[in-house]
N, C-alpha and C. Protein backbone atom coordinates (compact mmCIF):
# COMPACT_ATOMS: atom_id res chain seq x y z
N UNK A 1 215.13 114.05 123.44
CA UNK A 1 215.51 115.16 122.58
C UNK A 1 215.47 114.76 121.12
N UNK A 2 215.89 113.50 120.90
CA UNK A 2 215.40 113.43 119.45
C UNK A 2 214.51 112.96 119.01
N UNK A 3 213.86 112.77 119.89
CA UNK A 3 211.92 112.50 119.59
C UNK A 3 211.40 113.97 119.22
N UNK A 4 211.85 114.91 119.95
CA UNK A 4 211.57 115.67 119.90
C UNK A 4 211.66 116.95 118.21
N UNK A 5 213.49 116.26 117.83
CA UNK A 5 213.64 116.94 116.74
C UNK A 5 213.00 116.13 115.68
N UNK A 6 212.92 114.38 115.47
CA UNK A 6 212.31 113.76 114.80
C UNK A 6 211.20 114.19 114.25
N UNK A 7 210.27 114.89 115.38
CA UNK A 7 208.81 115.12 115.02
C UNK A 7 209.10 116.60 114.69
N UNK A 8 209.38 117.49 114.91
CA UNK A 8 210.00 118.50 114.43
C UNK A 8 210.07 118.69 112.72
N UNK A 9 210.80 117.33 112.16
CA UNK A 9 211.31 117.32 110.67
C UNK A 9 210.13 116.86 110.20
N UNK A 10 209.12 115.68 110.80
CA UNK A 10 208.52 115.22 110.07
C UNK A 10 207.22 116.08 109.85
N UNK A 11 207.03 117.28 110.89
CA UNK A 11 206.30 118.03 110.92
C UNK A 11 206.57 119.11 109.70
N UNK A 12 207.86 119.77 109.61
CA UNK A 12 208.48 120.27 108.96
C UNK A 12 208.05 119.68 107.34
N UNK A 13 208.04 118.39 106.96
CA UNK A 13 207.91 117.75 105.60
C UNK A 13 206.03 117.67 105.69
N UNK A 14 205.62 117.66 106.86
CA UNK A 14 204.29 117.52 106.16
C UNK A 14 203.43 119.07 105.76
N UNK A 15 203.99 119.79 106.66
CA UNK A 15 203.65 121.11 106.23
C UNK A 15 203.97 121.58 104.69
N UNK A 16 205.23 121.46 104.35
CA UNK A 16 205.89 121.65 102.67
C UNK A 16 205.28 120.79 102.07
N UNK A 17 204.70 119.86 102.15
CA UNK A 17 203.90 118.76 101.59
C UNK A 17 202.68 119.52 101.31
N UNK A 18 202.20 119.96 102.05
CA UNK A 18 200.22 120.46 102.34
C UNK A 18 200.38 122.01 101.06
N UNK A 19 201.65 123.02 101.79
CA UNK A 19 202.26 124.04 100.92
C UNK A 19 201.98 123.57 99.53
N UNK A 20 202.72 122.53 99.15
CA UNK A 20 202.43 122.12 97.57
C UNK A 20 201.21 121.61 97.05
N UNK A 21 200.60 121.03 97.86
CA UNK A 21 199.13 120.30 97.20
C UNK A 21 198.54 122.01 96.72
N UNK A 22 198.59 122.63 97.76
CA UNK A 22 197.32 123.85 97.32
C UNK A 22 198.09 124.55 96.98
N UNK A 23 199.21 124.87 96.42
CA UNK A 23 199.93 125.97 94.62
C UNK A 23 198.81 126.03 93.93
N UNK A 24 198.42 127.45 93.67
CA UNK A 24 197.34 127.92 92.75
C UNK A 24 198.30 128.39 91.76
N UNK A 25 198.12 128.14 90.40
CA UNK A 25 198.80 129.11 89.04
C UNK A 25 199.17 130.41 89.67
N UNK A 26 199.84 130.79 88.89
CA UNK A 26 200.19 132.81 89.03
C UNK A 26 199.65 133.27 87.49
N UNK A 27 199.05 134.25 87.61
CA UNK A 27 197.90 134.76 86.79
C UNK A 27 198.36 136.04 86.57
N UNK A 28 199.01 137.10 85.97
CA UNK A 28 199.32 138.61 86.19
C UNK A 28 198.82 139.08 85.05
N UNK A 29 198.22 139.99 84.87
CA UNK A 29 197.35 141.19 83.92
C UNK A 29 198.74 142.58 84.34
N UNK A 30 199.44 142.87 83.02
CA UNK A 30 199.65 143.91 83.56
C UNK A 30 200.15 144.78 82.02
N UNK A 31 199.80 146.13 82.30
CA UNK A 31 200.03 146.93 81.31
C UNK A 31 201.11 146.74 80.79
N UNK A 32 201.26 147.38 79.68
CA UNK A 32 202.20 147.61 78.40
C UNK A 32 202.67 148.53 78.25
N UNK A 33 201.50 149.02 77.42
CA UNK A 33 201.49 150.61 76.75
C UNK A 33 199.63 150.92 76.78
N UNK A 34 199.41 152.55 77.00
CA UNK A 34 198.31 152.54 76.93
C UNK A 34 197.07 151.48 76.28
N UNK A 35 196.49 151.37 76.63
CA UNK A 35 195.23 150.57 76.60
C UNK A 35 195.63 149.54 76.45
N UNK A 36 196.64 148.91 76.60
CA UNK A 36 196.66 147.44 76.23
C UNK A 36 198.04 146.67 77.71
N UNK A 37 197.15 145.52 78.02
CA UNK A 37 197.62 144.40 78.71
C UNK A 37 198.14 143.07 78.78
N UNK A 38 198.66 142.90 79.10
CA UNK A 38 199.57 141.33 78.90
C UNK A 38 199.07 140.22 79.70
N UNK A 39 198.33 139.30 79.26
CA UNK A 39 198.16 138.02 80.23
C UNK A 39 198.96 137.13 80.81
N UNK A 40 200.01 137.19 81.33
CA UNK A 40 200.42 135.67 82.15
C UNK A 40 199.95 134.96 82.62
N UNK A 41 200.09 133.62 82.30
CA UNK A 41 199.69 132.30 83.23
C UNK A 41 200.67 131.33 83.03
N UNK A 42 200.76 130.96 84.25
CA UNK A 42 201.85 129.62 84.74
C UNK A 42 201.36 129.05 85.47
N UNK A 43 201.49 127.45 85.73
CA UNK A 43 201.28 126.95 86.65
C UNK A 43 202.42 125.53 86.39
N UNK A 44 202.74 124.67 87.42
CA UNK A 44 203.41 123.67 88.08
C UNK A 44 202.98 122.31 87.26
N UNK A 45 201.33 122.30 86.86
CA UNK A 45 200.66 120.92 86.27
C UNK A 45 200.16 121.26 85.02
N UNK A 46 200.32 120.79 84.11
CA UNK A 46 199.49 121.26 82.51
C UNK A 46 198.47 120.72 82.98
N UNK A 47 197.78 121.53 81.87
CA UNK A 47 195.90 121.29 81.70
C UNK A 47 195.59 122.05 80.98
N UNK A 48 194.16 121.63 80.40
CA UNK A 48 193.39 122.29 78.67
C UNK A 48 193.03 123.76 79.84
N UNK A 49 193.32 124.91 78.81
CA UNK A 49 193.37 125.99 79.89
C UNK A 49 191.61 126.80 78.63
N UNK A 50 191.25 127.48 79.25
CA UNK A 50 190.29 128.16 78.54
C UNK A 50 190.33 129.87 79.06
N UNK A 51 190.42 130.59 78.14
CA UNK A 51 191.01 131.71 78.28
C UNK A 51 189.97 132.44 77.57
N UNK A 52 189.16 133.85 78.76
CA UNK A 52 187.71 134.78 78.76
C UNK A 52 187.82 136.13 78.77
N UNK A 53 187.69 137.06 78.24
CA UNK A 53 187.64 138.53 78.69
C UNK A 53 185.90 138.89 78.26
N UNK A 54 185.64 139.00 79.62
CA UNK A 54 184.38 139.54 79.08
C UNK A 54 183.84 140.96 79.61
N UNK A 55 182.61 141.56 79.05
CA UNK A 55 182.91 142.84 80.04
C UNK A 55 181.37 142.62 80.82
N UNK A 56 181.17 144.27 81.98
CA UNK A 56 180.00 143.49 82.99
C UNK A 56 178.87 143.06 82.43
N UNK A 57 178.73 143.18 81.36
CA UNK A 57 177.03 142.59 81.06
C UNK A 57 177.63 141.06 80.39
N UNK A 58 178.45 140.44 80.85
CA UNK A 58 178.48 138.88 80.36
C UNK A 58 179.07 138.84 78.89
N UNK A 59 179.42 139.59 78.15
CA UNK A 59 179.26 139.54 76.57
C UNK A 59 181.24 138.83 76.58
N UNK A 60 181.02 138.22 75.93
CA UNK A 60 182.61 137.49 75.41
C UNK A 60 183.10 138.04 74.26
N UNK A 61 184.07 138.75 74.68
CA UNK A 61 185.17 139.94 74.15
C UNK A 61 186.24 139.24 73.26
N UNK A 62 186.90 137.98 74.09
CA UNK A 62 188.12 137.24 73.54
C UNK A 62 187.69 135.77 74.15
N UNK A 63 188.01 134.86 73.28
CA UNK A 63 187.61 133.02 73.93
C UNK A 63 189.07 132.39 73.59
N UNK A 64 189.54 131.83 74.11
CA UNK A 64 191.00 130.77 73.51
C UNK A 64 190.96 129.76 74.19
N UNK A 65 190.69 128.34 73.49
CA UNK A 65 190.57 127.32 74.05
C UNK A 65 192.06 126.12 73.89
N UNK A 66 192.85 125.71 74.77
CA UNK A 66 194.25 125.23 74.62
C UNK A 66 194.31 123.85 75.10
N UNK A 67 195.01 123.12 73.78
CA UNK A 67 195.21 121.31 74.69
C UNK A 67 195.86 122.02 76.16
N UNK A 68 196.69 120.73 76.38
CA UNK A 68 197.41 120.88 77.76
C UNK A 68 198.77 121.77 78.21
N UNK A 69 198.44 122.51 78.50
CA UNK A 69 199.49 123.69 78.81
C UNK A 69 199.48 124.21 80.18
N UNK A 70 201.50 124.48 80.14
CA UNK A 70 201.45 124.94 81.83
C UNK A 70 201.76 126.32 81.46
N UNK A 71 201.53 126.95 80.51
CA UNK A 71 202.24 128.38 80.64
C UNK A 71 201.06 129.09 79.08
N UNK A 72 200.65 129.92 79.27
CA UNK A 72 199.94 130.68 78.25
C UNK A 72 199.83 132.31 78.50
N UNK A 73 200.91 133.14 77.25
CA UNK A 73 200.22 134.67 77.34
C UNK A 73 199.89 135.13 76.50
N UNK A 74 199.28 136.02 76.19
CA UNK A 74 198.42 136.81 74.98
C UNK A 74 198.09 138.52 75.48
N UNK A 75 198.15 139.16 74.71
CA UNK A 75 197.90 140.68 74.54
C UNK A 75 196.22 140.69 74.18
N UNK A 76 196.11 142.04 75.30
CA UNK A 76 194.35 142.85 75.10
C UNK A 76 194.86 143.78 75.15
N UNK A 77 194.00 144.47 74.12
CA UNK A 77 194.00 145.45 73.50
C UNK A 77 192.60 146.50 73.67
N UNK A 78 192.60 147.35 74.55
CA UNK A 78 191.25 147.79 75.17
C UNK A 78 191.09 149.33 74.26
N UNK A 79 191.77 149.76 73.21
CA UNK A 79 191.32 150.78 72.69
C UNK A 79 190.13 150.78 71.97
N UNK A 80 189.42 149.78 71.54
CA UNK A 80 188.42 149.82 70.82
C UNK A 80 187.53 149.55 71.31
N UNK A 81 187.71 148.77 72.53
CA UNK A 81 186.59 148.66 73.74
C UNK A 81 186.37 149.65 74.68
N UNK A 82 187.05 150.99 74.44
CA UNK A 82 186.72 152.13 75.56
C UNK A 82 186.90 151.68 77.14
N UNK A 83 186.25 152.61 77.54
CA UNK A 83 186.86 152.55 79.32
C UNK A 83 185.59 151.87 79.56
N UNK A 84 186.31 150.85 80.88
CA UNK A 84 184.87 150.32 81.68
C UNK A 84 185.83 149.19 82.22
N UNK A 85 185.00 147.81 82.58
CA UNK A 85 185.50 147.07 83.66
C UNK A 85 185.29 145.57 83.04
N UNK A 86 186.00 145.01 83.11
CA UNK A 86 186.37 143.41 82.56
C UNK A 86 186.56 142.76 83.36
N UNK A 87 186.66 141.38 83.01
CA UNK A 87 187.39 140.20 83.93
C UNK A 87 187.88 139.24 82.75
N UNK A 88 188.93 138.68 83.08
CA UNK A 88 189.99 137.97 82.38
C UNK A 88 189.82 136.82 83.37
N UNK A 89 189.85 135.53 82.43
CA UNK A 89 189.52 134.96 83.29
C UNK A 89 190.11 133.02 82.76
N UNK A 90 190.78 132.72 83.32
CA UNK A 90 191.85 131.30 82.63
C UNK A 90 191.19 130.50 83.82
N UNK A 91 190.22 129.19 83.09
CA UNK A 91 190.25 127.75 83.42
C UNK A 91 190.59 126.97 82.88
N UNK A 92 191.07 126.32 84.40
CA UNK A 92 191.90 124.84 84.23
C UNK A 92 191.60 123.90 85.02
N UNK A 93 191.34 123.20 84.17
CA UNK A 93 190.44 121.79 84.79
C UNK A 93 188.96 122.12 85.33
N UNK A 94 188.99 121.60 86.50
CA UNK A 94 187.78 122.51 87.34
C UNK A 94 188.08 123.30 88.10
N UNK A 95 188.97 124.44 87.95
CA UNK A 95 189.09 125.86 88.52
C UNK A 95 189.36 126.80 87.89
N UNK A 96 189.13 127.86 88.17
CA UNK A 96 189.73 129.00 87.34
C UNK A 96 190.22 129.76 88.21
N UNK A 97 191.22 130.93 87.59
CA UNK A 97 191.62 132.01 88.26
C UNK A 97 191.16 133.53 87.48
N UNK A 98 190.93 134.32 88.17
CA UNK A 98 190.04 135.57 87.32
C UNK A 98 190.31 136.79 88.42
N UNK A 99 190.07 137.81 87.12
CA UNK A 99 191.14 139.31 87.52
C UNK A 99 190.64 140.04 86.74
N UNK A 100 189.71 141.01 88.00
CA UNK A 100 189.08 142.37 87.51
C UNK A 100 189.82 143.36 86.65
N UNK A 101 189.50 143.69 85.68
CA UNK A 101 190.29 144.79 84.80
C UNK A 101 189.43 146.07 84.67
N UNK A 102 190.18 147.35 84.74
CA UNK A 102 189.03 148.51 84.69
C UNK A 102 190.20 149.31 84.12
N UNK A 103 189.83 149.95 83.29
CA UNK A 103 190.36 150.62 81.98
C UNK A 103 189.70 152.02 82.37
N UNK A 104 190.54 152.85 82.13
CA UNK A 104 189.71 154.48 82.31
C UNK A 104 190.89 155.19 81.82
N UNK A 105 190.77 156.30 81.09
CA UNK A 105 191.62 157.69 80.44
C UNK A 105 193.14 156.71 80.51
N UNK A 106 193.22 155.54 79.54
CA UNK A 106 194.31 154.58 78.87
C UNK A 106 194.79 154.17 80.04
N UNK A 107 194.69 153.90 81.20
CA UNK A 107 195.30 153.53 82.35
C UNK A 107 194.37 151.91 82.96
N UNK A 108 195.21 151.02 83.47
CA UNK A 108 194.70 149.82 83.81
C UNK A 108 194.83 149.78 84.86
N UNK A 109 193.80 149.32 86.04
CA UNK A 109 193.70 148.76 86.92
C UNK A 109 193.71 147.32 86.98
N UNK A 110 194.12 146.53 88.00
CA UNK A 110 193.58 144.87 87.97
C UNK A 110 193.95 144.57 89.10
N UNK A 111 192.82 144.30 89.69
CA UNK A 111 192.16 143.49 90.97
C UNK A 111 193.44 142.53 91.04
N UNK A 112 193.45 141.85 92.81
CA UNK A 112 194.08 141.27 92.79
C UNK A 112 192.98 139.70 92.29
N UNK A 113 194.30 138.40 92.10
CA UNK A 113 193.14 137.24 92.03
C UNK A 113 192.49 136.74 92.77
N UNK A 114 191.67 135.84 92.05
CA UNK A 114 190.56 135.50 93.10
C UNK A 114 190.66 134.37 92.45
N UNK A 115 189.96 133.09 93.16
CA UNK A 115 190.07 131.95 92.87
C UNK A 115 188.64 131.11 93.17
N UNK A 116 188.63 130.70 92.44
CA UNK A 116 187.19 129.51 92.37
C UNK A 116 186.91 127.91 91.31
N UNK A 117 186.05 127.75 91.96
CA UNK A 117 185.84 126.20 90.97
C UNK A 117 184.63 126.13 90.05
N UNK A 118 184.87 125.56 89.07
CA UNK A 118 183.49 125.63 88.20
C UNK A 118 182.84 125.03 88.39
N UNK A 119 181.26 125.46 88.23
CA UNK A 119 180.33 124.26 88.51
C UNK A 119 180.69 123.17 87.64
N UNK A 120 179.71 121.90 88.17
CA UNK A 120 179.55 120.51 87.44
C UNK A 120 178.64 120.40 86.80
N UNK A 121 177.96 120.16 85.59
CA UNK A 121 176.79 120.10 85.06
C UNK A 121 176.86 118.25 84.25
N UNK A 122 175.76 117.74 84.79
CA UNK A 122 175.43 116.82 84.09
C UNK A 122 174.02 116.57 83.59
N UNK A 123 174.01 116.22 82.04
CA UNK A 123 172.39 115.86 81.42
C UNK A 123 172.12 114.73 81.72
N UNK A 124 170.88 114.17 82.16
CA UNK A 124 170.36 112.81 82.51
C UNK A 124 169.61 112.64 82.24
N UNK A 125 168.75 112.43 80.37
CA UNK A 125 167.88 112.60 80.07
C UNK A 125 166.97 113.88 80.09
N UNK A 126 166.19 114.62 80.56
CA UNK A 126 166.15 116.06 80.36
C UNK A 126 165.95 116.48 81.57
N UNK A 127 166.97 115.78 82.92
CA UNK A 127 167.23 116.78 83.85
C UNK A 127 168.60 116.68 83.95
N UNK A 128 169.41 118.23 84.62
CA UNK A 128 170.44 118.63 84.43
C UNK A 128 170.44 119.06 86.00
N UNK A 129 172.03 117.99 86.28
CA UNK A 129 172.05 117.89 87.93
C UNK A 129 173.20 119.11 87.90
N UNK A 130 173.31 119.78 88.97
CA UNK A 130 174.34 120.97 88.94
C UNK A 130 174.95 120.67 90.39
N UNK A 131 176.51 120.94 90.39
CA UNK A 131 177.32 121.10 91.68
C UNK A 131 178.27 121.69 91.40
N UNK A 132 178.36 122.88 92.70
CA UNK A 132 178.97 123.63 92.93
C UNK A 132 179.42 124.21 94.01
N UNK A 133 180.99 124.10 94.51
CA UNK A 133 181.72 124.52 95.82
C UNK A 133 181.83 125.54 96.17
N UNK A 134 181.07 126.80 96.37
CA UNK A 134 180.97 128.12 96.58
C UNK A 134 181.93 128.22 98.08
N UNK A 135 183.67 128.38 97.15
CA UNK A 135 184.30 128.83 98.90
C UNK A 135 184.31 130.14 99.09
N UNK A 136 183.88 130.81 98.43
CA UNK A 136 183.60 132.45 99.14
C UNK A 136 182.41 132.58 99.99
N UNK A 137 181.05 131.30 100.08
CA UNK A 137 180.02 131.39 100.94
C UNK A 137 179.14 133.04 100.63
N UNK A 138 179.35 132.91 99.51
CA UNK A 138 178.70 134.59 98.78
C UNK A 138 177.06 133.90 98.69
N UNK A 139 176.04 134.71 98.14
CA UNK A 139 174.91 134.34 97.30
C UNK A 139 175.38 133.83 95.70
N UNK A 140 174.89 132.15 95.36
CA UNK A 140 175.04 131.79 94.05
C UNK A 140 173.38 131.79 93.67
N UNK A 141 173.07 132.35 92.20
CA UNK A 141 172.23 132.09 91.63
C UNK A 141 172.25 131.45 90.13
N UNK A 142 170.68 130.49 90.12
CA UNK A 142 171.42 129.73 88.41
C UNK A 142 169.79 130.73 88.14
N UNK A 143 170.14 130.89 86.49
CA UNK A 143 168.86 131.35 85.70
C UNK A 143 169.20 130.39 84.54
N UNK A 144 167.95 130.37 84.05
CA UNK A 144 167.54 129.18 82.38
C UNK A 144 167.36 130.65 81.19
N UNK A 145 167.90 130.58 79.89
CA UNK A 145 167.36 131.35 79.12
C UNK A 145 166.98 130.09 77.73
N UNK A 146 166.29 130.72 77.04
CA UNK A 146 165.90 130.11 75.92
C UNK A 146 165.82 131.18 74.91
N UNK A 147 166.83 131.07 73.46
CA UNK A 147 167.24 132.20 72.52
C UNK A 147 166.74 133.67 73.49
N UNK A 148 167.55 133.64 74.41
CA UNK A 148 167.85 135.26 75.17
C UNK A 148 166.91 135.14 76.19
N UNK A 149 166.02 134.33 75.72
CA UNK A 149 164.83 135.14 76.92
C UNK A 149 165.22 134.43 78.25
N UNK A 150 164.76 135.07 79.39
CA UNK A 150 164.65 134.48 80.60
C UNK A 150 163.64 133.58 81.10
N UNK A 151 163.74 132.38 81.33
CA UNK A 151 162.15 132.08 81.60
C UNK A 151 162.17 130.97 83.03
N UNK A 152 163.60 131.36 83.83
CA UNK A 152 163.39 130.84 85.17
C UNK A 152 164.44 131.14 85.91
N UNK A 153 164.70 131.16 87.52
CA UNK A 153 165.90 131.65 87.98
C UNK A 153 165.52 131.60 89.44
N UNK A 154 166.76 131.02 90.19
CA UNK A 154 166.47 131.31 91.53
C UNK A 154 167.89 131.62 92.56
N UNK A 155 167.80 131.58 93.69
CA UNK A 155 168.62 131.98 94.66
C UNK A 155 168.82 130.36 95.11
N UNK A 156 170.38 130.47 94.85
CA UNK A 156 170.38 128.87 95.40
C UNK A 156 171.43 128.85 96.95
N UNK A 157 171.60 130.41 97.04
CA UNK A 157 171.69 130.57 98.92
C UNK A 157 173.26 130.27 98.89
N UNK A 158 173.74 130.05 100.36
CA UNK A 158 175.42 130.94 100.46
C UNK A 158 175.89 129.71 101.14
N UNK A 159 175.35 127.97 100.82
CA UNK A 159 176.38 126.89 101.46
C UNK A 159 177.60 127.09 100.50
N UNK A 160 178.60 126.42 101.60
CA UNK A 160 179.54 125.65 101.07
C UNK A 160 179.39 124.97 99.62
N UNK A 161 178.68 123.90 100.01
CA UNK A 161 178.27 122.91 98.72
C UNK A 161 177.02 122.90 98.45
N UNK A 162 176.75 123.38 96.91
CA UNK A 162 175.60 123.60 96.55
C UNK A 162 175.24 122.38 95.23
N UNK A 163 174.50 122.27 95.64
CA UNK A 163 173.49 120.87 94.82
C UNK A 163 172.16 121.34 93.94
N UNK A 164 171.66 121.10 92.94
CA UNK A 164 170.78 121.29 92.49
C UNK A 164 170.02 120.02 91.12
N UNK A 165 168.93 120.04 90.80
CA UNK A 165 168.41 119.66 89.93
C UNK A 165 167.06 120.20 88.78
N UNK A 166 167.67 120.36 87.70
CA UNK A 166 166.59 120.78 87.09
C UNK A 166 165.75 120.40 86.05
N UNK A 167 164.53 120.57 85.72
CA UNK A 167 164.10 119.18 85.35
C UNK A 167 163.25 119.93 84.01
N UNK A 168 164.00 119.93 83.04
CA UNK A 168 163.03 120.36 81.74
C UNK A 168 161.86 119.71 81.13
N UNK A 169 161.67 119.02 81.80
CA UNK A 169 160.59 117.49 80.88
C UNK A 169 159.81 118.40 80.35
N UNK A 170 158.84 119.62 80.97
CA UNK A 170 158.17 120.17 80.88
C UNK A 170 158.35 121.20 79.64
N UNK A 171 159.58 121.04 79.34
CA UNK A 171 159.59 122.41 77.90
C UNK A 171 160.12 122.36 76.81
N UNK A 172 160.15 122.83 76.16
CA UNK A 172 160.15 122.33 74.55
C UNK A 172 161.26 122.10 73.77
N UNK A 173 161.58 121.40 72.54
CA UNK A 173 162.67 121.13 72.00
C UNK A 173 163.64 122.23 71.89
N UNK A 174 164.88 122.51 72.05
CA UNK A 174 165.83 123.36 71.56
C UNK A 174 167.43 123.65 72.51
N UNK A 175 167.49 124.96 72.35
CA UNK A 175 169.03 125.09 73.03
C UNK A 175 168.32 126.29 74.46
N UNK A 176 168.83 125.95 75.11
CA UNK A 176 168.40 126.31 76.48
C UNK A 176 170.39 126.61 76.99
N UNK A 177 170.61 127.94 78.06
CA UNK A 177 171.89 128.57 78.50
C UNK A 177 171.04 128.37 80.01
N UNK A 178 172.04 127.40 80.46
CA UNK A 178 172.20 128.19 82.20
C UNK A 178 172.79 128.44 82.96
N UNK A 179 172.99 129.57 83.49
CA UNK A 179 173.88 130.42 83.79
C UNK A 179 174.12 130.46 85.57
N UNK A 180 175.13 130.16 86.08
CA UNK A 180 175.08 130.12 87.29
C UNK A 180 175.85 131.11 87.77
N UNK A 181 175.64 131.95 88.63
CA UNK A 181 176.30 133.37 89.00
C UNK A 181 176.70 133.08 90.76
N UNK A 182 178.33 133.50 90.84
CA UNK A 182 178.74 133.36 91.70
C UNK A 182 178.97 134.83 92.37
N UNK A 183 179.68 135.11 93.22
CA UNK A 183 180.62 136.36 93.29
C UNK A 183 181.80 136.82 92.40
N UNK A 184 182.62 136.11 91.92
CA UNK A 184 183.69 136.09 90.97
C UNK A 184 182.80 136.27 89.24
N UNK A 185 182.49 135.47 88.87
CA UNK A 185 181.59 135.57 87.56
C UNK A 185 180.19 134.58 87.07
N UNK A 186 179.78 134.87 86.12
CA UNK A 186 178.72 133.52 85.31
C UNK A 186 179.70 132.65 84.88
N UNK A 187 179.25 131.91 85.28
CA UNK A 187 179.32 130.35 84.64
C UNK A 187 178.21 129.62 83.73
N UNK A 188 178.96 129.69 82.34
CA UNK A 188 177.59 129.30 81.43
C UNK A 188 177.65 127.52 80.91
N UNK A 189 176.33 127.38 80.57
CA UNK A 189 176.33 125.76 80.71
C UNK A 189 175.16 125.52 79.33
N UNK A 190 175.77 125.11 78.23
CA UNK A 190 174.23 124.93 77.00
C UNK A 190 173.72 123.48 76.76
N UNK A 191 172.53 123.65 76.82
CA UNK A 191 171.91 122.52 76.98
C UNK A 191 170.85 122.07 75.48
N UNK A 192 171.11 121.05 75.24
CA UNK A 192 169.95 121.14 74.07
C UNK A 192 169.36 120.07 73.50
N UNK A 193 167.95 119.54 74.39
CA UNK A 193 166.91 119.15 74.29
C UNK A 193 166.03 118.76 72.69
């Protein structure tokens, strides 16, 4: 019988143990007063937090970049941006947390969160190795632009762990964006050759 409760407790501590490793931040978007919203973020561990509102065509609305912090809020203000659909979006470390916003006749909606990891990008001379943990198992795609234009892009398919390499040798001096698209958002990466 007390083998029995022994393993019981120790079962008991490893579960509350596992509970704490994976605590994700709490993230809340929530209205005010017409058109405008309040960001919360908290979390348990500081870290340089980077803070996004962008709307659907990718364009960056608000940027705030922070040493190490466990707690950051700030006011949006969507009257001058009219009605339509956003994402707010706070990374920390290599994850972020991000929360659909849709604005219509002064009223806010917001998705619940969603959670993901940022890709890895490393330069190695002029190829640029990419990794990325796609746990939604969605379609990820990366595209290359060069000053706006598009000039490559593919389907890099719905693993778990996605690997890639890309190899510029072939193109010309300058600033090159590549953009890796998940289900949640782009992930942008500048490169410059």
């Amino acid at each position: 019988m007390k083998t029995k409760v022994w393993a019981f407790i120790v079962l008991a501590f490893f579960v509350a143990g596992a509970a704490m490793a994976t605590e994700l931040p709490k993230m809340n978007v929530i209205q005010v007063k017409e058109n405008t919203a309040m960001l919360a973020y908290s979390f348990a561990n500081e870290a340089p937090l980077e803070v996004t509102l962008t709307n659907t065509d990718g364009e960056i609305l608000y940027h705030k970049q922070t040493e190490h912090k466990a707690e950051f809020k700030t006011m949006f203000d969507f009257s001058e941006l009219g009605d339509g659909d956003f994402c707010v979006s706070v990374n920390y470390g290599n994850q972020s947390m991000n929360r659909m916003v849709s604005v219509k006749d002064k009223k806010i909606v917001v998705s619940d969160a969603t959670h993901c990891y940022e890709p890895f990008f490393r330069v190695n001379d002029k190829k640029v190795n990419v990794s990325f943990l796609n746990t939604s198992h969605k379609p990820v795609f990366i595209n290359v632009y060069h000053d706006g234009e598009h000039i490559d892009g593919t389907n890099l398919g719905r693993e778990m762990s996605i690997q890639t390499m890309l190899d510029f040798g072939d193109l010309k001096r300058g600033t090159y964006d590549i953009v890796l698209t998940d289900s949640v958002k782009d992930h942008k990466f500048t490169v410059k050759l």
